[in-house]
C-alpha atoms as a PDB file:
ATOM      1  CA  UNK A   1       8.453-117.759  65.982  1.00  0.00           C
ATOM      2  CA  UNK A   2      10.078-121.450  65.864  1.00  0.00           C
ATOM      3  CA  UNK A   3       6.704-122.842  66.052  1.00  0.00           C
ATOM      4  CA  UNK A   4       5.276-120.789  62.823  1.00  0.00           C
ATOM      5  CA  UNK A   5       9.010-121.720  60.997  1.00  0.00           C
ATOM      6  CA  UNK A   6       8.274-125.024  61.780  1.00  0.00           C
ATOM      7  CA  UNK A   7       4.696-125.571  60.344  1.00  0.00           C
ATOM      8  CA  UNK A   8       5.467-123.642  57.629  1.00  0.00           C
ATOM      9  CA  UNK A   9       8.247-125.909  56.899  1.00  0.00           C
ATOM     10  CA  UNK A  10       5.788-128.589  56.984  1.00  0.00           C
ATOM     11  CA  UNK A  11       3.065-126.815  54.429  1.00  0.00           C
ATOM     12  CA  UNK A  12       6.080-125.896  52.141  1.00  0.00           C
ATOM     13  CA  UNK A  13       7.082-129.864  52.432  1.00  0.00           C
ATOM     14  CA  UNK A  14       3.235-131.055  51.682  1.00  0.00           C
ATOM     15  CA  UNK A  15       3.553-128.657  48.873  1.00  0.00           C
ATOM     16  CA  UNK A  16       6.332-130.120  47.062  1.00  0.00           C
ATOM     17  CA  UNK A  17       4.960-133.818  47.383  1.00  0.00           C
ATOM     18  CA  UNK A  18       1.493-132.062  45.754  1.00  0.00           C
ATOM     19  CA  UNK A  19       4.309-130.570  43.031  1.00  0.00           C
ATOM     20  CA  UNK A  20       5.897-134.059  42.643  1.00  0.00           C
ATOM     21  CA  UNK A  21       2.969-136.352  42.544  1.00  0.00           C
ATOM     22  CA  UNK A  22       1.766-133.964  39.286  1.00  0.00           C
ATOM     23  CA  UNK A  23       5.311-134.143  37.529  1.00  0.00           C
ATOM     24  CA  UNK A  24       5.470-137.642  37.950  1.00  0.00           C
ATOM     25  CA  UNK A  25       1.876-138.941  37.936  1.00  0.00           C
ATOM     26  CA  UNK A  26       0.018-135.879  36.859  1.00  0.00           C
ATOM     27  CA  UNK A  27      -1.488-136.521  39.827  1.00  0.00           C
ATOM     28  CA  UNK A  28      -3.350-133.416  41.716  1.00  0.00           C
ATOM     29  CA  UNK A  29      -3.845-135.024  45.140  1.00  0.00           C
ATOM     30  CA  UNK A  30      -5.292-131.416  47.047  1.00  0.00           C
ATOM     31  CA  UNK A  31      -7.733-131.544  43.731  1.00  0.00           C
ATOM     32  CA  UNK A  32      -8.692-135.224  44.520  1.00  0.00           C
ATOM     33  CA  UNK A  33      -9.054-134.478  48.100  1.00  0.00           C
ATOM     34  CA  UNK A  34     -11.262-131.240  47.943  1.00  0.00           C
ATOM     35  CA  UNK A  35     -12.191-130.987  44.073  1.00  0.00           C
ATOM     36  CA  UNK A  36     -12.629-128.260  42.346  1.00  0.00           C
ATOM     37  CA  UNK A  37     -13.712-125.860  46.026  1.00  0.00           C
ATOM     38  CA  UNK A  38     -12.334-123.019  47.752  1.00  0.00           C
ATOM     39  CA  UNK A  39     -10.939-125.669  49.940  1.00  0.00           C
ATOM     40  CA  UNK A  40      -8.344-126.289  47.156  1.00  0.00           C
ATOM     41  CA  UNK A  41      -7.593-122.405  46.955  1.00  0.00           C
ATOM     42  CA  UNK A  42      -7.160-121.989  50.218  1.00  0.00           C
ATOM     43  CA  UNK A  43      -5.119-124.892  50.700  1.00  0.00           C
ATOM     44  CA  UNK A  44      -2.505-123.312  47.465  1.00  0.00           C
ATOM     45  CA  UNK A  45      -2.975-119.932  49.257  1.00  0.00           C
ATOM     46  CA  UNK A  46      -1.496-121.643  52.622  1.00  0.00           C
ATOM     47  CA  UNK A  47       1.486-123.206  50.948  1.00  0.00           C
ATOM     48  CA  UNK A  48       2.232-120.145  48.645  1.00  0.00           C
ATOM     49  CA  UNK A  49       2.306-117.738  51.918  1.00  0.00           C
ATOM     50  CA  UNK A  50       4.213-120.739  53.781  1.00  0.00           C
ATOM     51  CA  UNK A  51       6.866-120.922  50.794  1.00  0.00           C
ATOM     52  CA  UNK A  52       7.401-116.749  51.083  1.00  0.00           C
ATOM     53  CA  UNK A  53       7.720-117.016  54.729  1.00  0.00           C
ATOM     54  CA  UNK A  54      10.997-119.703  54.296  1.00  0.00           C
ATOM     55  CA  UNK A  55      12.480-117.135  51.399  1.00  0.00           C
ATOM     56  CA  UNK A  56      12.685-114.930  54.329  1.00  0.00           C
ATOM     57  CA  UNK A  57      13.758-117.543  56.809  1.00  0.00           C
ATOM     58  CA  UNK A  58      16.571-118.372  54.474  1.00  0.00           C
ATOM     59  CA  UNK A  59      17.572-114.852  54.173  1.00  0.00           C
ATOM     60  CA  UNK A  60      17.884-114.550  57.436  1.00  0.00           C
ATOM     61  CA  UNK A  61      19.879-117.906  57.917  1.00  0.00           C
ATOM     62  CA  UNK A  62      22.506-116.092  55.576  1.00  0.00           C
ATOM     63  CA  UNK A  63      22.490-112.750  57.062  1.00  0.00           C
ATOM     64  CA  UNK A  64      23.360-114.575  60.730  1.00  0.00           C
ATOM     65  CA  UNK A  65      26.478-116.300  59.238  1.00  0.00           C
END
């Protein structure tokens, strides 16, 4: 289960460089990469799914203090 914390970790990370680039830049990098595809969905799919997975892992950090 460390492994799947990790990489999503890692997705969630990517995700809010993506978020930052368009705040600062307005900048969609996953748009410039794969345009307008399902690539791109799948890719804000991943991340989404990653980010709900660390709610829980952070839930879980508090309940084991």
């Amino acid at each position: 289960m460390e492994g799947l914390q990790k990489t999503c970790l890692v997705f969630t990370i990517i995700g809010a460089i993506v978020w930052g680039l368009i705040g600062f830049f307005n900048f969609n990098l996953v748009e410039w990469l794969f345009g307008d595809s399902i690539l791109s969905r799948i890719v804000y799919i991943v991340v989404g799914i990653c980010g709900l997975i660390n709610i829980g892992i952070l839930f879980n950090h508090f309940e084991s203090k």
